[in-house]
Each structure stands twice: as C-alpha cells, then as structure tokens.
N, C-alpha and C. Protein backbone atom coordinates (compact mmCIF):
# COMPACT_ATOMS: atom_id res chain seq x y z
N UNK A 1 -43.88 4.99 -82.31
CA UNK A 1 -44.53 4.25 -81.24
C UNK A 1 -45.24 5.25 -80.36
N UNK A 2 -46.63 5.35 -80.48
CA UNK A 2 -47.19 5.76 -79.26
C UNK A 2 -46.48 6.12 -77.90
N UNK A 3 -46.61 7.11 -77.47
CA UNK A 3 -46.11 7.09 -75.88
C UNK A 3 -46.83 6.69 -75.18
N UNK A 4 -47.19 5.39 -74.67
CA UNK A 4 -47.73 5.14 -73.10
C UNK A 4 -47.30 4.31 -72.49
N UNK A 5 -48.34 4.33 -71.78
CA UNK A 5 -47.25 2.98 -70.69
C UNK A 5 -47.50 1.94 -70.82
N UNK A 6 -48.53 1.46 -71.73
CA UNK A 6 -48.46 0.05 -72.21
C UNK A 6 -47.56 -0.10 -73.50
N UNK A 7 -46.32 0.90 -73.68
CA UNK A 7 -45.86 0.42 -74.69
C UNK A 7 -44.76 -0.94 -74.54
N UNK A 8 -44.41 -0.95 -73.01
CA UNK A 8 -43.67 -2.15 -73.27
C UNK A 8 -44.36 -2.99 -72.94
N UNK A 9 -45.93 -3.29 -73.22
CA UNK A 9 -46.83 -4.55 -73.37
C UNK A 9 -46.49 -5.18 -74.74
N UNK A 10 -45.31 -4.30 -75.49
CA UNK A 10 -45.53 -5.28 -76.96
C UNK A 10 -44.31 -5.89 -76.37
N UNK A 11 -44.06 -6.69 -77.05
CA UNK A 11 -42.72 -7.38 -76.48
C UNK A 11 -41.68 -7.63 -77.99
N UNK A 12 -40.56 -7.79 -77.82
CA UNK A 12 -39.74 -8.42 -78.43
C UNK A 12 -40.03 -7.53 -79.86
N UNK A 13 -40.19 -8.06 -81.44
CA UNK A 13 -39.84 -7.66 -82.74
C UNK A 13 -41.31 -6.48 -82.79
N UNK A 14 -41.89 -6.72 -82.14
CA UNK A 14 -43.08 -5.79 -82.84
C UNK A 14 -43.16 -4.48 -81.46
N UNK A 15 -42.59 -4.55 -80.47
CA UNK A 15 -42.69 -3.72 -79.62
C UNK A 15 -41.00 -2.38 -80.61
N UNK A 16 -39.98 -3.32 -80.78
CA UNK A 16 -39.18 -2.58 -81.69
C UNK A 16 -39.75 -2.02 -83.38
N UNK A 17 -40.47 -2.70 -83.97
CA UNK A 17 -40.94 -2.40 -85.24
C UNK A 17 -42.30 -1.01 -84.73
N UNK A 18 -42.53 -0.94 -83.75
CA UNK A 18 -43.30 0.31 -83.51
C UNK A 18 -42.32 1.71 -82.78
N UNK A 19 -41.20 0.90 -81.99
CA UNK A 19 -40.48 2.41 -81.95
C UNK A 19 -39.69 2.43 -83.33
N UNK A 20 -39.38 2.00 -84.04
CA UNK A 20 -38.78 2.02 -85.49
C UNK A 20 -39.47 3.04 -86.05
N UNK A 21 -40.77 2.65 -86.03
CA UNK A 21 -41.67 3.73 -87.04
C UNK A 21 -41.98 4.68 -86.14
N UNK A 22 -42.48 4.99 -85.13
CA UNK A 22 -42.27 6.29 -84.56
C UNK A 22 -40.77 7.46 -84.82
N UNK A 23 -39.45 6.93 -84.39
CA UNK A 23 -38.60 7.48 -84.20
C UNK A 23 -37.58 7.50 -85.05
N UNK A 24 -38.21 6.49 -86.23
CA UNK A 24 -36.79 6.47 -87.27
C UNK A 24 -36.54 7.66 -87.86
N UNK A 25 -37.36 8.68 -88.16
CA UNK A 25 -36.98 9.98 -89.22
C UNK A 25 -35.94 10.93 -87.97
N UNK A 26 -36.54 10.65 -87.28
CA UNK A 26 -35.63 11.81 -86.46
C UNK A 26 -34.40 11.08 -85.72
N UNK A 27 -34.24 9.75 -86.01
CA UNK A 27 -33.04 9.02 -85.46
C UNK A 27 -31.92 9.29 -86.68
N UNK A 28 -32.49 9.23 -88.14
CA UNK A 28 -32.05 9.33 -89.03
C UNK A 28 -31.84 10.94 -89.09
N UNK A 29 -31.99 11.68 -89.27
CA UNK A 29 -32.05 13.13 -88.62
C UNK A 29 -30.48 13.76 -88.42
N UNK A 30 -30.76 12.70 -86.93
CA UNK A 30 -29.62 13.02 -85.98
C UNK A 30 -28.36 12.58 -86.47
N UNK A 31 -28.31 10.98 -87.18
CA UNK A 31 -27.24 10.80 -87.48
C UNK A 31 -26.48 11.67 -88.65
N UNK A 32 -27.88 12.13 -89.83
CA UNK A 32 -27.26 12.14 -91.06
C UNK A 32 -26.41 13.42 -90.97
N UNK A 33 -26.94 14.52 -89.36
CA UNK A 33 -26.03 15.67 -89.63
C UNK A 33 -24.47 15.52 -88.60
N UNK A 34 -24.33 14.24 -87.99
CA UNK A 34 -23.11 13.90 -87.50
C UNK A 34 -22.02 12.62 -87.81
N UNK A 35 -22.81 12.22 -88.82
CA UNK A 35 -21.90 10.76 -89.39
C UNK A 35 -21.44 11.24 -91.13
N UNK A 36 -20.80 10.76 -91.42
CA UNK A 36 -20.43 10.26 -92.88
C UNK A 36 -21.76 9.87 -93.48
N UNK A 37 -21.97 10.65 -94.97
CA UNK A 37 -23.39 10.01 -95.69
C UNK A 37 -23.22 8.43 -95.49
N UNK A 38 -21.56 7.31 -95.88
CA UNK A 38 -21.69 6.63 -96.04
C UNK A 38 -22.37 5.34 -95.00
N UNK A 39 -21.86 6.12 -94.03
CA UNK A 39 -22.41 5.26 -92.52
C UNK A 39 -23.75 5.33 -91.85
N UNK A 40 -24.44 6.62 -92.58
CA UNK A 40 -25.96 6.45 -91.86
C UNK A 40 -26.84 5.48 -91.84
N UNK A 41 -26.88 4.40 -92.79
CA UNK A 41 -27.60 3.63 -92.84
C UNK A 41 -27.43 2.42 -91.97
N UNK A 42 -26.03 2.63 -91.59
CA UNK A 42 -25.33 1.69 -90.65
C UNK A 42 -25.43 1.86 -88.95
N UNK A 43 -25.52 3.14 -88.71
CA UNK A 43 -25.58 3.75 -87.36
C UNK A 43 -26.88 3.52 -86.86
N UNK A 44 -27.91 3.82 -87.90
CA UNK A 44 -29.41 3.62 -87.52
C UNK A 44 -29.86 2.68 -87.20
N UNK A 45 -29.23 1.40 -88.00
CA UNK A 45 -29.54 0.39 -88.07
C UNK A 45 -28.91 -0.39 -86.62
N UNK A 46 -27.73 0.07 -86.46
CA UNK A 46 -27.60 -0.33 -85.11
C UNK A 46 -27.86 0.34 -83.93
N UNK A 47 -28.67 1.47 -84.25
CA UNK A 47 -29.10 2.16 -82.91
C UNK A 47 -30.36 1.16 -82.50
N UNK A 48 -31.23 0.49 -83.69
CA UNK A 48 -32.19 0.64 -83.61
C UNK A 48 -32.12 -1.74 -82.81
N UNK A 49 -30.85 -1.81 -83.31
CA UNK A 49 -30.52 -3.11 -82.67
C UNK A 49 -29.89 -3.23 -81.56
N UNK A 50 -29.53 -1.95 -81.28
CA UNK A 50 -29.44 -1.95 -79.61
C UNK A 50 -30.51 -1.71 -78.63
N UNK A 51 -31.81 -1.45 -79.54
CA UNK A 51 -32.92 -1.14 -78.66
C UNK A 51 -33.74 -2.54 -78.52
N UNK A 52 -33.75 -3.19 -79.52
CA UNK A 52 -34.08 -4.33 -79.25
C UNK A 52 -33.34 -5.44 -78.40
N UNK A 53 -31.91 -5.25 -79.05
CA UNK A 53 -30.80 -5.94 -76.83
C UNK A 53 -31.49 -5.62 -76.31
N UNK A 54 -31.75 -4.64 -76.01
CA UNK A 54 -32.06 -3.68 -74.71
C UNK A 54 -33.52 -3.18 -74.56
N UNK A 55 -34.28 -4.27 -74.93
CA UNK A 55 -35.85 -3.64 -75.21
C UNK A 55 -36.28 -3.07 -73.80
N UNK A 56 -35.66 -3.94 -72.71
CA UNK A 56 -36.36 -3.56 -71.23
C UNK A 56 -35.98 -2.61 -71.14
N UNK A 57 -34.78 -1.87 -71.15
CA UNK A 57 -34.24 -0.69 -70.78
C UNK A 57 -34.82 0.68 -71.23
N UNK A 58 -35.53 0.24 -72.31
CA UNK A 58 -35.95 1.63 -73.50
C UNK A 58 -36.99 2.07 -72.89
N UNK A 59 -37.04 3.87 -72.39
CA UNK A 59 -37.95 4.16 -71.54
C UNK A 59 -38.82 4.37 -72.02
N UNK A 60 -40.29 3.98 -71.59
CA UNK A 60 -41.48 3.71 -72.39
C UNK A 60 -42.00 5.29 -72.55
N UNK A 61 -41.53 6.25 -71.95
CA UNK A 61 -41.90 7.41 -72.00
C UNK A 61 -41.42 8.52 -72.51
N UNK A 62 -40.24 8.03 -72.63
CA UNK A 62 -39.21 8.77 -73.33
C UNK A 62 -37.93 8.27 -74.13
N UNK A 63 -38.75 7.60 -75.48
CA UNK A 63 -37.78 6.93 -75.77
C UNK A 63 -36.86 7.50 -76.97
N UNK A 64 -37.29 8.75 -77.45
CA UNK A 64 -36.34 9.69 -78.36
C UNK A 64 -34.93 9.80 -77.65
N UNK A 65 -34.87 10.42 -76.79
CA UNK A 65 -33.54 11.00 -75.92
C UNK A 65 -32.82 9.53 -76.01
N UNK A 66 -33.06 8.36 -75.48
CA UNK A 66 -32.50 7.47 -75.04
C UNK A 66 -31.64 6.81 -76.54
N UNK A 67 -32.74 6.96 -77.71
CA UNK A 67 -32.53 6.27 -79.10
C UNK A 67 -30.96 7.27 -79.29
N UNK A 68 -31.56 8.87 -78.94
CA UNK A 68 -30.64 9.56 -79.69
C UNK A 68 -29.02 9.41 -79.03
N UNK A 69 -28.94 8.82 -77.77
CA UNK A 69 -28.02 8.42 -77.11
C UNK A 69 -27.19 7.73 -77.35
N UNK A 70 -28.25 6.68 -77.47
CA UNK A 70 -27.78 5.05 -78.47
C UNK A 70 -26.69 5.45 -79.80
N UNK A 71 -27.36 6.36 -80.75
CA UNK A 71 -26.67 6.71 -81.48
C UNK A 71 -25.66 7.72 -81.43
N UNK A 72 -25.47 8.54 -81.03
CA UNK A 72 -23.90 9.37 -80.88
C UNK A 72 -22.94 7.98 -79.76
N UNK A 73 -23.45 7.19 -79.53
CA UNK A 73 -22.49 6.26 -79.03
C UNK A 73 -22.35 5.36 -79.92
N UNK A 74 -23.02 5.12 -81.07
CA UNK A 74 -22.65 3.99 -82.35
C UNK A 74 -21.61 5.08 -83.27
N UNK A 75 -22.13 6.11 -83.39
CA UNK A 75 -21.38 7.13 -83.94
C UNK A 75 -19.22 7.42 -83.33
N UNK A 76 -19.74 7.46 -82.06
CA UNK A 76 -18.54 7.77 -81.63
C UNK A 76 -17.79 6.17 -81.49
N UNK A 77 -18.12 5.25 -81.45
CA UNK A 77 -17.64 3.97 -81.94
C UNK A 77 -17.16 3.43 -83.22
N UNK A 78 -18.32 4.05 -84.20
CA UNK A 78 -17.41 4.10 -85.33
C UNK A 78 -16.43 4.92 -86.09
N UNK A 79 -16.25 5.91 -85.08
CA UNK A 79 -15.37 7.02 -85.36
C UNK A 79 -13.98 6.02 -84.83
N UNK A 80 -13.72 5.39 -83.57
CA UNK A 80 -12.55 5.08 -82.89
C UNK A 80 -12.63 3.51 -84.17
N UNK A 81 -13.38 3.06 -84.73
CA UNK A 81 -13.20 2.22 -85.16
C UNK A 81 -12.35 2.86 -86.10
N UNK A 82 -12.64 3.87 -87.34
CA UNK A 82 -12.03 4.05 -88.67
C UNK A 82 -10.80 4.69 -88.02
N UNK A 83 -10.27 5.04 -87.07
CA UNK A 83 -9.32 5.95 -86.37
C UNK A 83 -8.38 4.71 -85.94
N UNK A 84 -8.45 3.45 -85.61
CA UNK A 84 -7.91 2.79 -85.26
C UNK A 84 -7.53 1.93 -86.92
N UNK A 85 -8.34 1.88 -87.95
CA UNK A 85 -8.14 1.26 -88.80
C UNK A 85 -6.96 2.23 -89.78
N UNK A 86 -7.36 3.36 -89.56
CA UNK A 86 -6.26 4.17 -89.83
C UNK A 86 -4.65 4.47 -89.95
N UNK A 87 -4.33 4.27 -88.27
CA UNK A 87 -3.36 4.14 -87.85
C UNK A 87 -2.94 2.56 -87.95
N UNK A 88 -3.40 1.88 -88.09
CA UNK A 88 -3.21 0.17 -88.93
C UNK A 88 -2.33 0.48 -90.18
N UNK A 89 -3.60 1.02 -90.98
CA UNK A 89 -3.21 1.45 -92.28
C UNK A 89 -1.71 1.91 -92.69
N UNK A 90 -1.40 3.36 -91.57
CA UNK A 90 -0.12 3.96 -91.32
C UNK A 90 0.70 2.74 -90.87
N UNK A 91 0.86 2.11 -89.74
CA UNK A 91 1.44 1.40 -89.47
C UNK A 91 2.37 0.11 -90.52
N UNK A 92 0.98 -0.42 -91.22
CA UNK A 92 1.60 -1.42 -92.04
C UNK A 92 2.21 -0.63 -93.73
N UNK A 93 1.69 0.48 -94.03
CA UNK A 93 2.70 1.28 -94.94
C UNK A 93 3.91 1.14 -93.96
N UNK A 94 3.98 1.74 -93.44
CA UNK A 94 5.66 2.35 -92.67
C UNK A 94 6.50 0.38 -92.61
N UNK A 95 5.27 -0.39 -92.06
CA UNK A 95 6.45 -1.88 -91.95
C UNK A 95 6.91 -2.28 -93.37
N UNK A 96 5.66 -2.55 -94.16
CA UNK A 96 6.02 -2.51 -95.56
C UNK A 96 7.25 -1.77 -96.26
N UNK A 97 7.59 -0.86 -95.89
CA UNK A 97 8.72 0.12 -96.43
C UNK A 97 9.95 -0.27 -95.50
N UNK A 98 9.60 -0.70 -94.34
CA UNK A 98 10.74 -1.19 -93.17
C UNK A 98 11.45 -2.66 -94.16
N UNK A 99 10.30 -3.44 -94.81
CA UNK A 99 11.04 -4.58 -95.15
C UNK A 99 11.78 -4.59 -96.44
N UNK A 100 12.23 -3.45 -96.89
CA UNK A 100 12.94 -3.33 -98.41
C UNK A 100 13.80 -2.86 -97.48
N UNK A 101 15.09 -3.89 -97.27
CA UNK A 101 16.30 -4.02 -96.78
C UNK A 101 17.06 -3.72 -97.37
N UNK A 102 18.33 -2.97 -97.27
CA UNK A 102 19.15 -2.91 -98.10
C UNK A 102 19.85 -3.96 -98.51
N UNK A 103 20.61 -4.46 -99.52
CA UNK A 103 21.25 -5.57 -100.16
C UNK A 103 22.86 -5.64 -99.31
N UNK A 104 22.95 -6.50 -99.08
CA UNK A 104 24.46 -7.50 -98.56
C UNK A 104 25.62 -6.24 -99.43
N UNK A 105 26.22 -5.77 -98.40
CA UNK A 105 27.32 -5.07 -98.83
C UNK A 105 26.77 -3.43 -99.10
N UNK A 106 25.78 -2.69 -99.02
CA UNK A 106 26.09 -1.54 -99.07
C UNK A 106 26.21 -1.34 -97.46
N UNK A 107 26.41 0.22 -97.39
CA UNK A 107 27.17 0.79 -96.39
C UNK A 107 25.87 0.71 -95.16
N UNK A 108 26.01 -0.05 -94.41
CA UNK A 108 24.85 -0.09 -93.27
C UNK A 108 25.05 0.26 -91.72
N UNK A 109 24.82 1.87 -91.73
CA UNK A 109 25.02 2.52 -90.35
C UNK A 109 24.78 2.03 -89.21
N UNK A 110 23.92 0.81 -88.99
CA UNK A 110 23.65 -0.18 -87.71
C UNK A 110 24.47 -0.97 -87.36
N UNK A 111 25.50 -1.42 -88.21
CA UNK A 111 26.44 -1.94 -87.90
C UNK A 111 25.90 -3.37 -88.24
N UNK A 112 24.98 -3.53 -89.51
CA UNK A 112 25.22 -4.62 -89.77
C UNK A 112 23.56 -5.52 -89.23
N UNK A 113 23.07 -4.23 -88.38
CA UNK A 113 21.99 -4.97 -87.82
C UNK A 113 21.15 -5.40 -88.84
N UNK A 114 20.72 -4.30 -90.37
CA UNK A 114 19.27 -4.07 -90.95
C UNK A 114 19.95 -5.74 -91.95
N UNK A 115 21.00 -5.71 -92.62
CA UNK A 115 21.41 -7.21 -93.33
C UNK A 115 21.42 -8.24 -92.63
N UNK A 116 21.64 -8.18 -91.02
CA UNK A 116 21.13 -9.63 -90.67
C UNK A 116 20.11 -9.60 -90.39
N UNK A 117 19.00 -8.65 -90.23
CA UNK A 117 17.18 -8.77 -89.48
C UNK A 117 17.11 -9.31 -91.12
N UNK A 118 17.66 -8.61 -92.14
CA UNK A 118 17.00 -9.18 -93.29
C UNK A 118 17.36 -10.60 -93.79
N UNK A 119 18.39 -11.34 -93.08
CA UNK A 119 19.07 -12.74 -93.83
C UNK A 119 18.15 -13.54 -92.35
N UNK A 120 17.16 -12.78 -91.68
CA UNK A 120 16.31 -13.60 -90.61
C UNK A 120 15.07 -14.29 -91.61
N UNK A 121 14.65 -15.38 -90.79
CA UNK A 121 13.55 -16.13 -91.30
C UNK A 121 12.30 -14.66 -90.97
N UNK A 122 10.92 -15.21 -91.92
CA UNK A 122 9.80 -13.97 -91.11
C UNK A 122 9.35 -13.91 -90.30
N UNK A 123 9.08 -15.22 -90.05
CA UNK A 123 8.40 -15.22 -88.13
C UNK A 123 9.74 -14.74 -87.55
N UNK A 124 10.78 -15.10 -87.32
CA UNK A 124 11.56 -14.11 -86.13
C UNK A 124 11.66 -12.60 -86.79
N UNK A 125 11.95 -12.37 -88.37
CA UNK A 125 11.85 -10.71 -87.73
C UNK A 125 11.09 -9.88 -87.62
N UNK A 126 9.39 -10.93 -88.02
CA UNK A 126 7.91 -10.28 -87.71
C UNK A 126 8.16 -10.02 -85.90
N UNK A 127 8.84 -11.29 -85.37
CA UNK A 127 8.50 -10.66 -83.99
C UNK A 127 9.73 -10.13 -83.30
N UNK A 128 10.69 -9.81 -83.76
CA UNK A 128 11.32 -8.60 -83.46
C UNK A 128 10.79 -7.54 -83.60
N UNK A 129 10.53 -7.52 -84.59
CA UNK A 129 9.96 -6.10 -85.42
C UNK A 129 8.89 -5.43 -85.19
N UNK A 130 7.78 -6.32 -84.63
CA UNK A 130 6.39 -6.09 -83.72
C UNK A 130 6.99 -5.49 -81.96
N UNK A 131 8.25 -5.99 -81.86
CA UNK A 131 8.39 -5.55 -80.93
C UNK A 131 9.40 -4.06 -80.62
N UNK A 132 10.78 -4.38 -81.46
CA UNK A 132 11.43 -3.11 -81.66
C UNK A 132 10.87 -1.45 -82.51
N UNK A 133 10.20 -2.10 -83.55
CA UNK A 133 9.82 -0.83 -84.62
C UNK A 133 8.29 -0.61 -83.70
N UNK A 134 7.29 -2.17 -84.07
CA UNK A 134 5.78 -1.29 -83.63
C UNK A 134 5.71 -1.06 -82.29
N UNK A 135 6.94 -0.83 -81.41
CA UNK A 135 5.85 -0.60 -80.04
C UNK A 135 5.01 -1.94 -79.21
N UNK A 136 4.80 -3.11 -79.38
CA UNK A 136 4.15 -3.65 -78.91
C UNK A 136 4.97 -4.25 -77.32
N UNK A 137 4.21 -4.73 -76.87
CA UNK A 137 4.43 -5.83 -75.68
C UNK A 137 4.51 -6.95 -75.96
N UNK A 138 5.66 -7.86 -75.20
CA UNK A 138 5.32 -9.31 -75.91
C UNK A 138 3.69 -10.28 -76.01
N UNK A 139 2.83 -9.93 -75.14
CA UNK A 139 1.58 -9.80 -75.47
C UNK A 139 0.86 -9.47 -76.09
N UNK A 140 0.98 -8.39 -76.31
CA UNK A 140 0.48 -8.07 -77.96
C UNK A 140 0.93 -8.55 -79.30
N UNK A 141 1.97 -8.40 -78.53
CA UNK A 141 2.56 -9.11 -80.15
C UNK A 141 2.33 -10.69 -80.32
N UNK A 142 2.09 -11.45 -79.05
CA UNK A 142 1.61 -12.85 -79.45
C UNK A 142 0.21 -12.56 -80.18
N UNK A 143 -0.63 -11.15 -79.52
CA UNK A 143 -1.95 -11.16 -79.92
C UNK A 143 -2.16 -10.55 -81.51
N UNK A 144 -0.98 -10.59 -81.90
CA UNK A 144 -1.28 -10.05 -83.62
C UNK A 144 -0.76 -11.15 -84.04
N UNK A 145 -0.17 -11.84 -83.78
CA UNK A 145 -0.04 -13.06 -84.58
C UNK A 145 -0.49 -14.49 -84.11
N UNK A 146 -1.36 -14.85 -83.44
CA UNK A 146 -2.47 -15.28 -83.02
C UNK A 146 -1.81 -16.57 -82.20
N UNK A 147 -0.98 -16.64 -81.00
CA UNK A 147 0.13 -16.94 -80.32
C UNK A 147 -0.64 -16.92 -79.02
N UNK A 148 0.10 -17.79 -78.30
CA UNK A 148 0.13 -18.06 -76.77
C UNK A 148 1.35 -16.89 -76.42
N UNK A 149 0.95 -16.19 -75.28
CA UNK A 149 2.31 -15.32 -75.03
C UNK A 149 3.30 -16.26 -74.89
N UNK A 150 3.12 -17.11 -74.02
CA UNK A 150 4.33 -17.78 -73.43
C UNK A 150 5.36 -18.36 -75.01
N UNK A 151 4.21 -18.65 -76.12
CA UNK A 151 4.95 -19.03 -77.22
C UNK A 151 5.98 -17.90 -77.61
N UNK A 152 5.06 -17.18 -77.86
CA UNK A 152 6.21 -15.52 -78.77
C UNK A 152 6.95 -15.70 -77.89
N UNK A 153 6.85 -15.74 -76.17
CA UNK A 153 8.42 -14.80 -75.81
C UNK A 153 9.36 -16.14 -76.29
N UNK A 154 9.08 -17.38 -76.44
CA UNK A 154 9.93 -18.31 -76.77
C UNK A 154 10.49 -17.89 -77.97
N UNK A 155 9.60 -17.36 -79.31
CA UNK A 155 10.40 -17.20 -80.52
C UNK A 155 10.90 -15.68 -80.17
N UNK A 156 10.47 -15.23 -79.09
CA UNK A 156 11.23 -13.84 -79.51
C UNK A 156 12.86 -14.13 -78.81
N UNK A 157 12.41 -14.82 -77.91
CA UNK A 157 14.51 -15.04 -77.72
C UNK A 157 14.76 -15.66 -78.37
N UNK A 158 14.39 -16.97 -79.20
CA UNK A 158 15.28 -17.53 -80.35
C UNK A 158 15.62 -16.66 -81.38
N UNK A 159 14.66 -15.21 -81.33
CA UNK A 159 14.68 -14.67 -82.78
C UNK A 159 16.37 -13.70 -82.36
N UNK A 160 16.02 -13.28 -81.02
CA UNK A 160 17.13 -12.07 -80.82
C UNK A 160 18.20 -12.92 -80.64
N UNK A 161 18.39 -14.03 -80.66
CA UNK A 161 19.72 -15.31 -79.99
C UNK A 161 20.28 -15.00 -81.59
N UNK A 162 19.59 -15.78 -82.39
CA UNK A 162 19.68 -15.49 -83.79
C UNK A 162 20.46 -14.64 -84.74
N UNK A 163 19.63 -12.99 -84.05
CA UNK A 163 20.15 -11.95 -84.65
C UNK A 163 21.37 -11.38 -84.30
N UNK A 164 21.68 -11.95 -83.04
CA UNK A 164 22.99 -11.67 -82.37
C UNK A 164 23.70 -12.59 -83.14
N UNK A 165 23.75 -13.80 -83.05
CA UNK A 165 24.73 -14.33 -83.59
C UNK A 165 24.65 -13.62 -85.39
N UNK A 166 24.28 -13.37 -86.15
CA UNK A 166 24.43 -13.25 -87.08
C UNK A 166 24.76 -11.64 -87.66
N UNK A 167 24.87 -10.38 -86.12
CA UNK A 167 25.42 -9.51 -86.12
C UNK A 167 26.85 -9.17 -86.13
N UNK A 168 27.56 -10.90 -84.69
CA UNK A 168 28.63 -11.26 -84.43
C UNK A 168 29.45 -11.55 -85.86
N UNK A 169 28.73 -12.37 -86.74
CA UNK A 169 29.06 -13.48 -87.97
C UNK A 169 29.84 -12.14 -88.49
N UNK A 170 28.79 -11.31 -89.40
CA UNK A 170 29.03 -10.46 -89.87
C UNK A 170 30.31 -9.25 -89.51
N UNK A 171 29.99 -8.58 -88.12
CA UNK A 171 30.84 -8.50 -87.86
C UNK A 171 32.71 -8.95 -87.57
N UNK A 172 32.44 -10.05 -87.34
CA UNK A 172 33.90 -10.61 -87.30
C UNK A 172 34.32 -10.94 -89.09
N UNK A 173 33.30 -10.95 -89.98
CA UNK A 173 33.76 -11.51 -91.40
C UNK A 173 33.87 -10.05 -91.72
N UNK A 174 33.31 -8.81 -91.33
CA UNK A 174 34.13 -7.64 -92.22
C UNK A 174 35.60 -7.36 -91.22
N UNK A 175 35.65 -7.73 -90.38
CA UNK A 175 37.05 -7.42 -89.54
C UNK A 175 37.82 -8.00 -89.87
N UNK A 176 37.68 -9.25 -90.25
CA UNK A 176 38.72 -9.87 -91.13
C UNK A 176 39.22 -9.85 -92.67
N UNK A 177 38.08 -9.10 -93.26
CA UNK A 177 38.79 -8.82 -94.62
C UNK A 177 38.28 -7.18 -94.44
N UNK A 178 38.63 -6.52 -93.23
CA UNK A 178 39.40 -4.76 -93.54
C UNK A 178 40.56 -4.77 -92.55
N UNK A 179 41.16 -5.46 -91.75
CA UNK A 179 41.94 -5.84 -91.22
C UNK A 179 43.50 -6.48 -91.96
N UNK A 180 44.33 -5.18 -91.88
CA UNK A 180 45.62 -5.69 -92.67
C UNK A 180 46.10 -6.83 -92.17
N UNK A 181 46.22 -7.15 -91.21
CA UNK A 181 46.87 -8.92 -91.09
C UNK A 181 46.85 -10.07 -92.28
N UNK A 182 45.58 -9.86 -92.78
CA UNK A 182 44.69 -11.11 -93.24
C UNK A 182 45.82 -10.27 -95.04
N UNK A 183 45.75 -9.31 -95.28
CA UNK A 183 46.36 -8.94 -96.57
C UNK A 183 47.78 -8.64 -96.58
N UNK A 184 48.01 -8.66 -95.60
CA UNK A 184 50.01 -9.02 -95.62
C UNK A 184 50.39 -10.51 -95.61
N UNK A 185 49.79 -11.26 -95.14
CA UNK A 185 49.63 -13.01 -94.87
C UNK A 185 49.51 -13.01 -96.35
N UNK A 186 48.66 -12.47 -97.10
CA UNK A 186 47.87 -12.94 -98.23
C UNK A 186 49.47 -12.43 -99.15
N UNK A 187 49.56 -11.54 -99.28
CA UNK A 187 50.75 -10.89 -99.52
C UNK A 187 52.03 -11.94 -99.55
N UNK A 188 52.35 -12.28 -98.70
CA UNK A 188 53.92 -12.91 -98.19
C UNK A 188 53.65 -14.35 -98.57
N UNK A 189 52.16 -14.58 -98.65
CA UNK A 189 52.37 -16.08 -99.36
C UNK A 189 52.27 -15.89 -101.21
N UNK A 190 51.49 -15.12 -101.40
CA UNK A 190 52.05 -14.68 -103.05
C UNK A 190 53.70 -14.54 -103.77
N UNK A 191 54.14 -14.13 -102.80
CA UNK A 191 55.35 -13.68 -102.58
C UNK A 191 56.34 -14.78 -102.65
N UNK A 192 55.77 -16.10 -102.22
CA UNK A 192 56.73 -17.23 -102.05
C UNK A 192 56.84 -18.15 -103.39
C-alpha cells in the first residue's frame, strides 16, 4: 500500500487488500524467522485480520511497525496457546494413569481411600478429583465440566458425603474380619 494520507480513503476489504500487498513479504519475513514453519501461514493471516478489525487504527503512515506488532502478539498468543494445550495434555496423561485403581483387596496405603474413590460413580470422582489431584477451585471445576458453580459445589459434597461413608464401610468391614473377637466367636461356635 502506498504511503499517504489518502490511504485510509480506501475503506474496508480493498483499503486491507492494498496493505496486504504492500506489506505481506516482510510480514511474512518477520514471522517465518520467529514462529514454527507450521504456523506461519496462520499468524499472517491473522495479523493481517486484525488489521482489517482494526482498519481505523492502522497508521496510514506507518503501517509496517504497527503490522509487525500485530504479529509478535499473534505469535506470542499462540505460543501461550500450545503451552496451555500442553500442560492439558500433561495433565490428562497423569488423570488417565490416576484412574487405574488398584483392585478391592490389595494393600492400599490411604487407608482405603483410592478403592472407595474407585467403587465412586464418575461424576463424583471427576469432581473430587478436579478438585483434590488437579488443583482446581470449585469454579473451575464447575467450568470444566460445563456446570453452574452453585451445581458442582452441590455434587461436590454429595461426592465427599459419599466417599466418607464408603471409607467408614470399608474401614469398619476390615476391622471386623482382622479383629480376633469376630474369630474366637467363630471358633467357640465350631466348637459346639
């Protein structure tokens, strides 16, 4: 695009289709030596659709600097994007591996907790589990599973009401069969 000052006399698709062709080689330029080959075509393309949002804003005199702006900020956006998709990634490996529970009866150092989160329905120990393992807030965690807060915190105390009682269950059913009472009784009535 010409530099003058009637350049924002073009308006709208053709005032952008002339800074396009002025500034695309060197918009492209800029990205291809700070992005991923795979994303340049993507960065440009939205540098060049933020100039059209923003047609008023684009200084008619200097509109390289401003383009090249545009882009290390699409750039550094899609950096926090794949950085956030990342740690997703990590995240749901690590839950995925959280939900291979051990089986009813081996030796479980929680005291019983990991066999009852696992004898839980999934919505309660998705939202335990969003809340104890990932870190979240009960807000967030309504917001990953697409919830009214006020709903989650409802299933999240039915879920922990739940898990208690079924820590208790457990607990009191191994106390009663490692507990000699229950095998001398058992005993003395064999006996009769």
């Amino acid at each position: 695009m010409p530099e003058s000052n009637d350049a924002h006399d073009l308006t709208g698709a053709a005032g952008v289709e002339a800074l396009f062709h002025s500034h695309y080689a060197a918009v492209s330029a800029y990205v291809r030596r700070r992005a991923p080959a795979e994303s340049v075509d993507d960065v440009v393309a939205e540098t060049f659709v933020v100039a059209w949002r923003r047609w008023e804003r684009v200084p008619v005199d200097d509109a390289l600097p401003w383009l090249l702006a545009v882009a290390r900020n699409v750039i550094a956006t899609q950096r926090r994007g794949m950085q956030r998709r990342s740690a997703l990634a990590v995240r749901l490996r690590r839950f995925a591996e959280a939900q291979t529970f051990e089986p009813a009866g081996v030796e479980d150092p929680d005291g019983g907790i990991a066999s009852a989160l696992a004898a839980l329905g999934e919505k309660d120990r998705e939202a335990l589990t969003l809340i104890a393992w990932d870190g979240l807030t009960p807000r967030e965690a309504a917001a990953v599973l697409g919830e009214l807060p006020a709903t989650f915190r409802a299933r999240l105390h039915r879920a922990k009401r739940r898990l208690r009682r079924l820590v208790e269950e457990r607990a009191h059913h191994e106390e009663q069969t490692d507990s000699p009472t229950p095998r001398l009784l058992e005993a003395k009535e064999s006996t009769r």
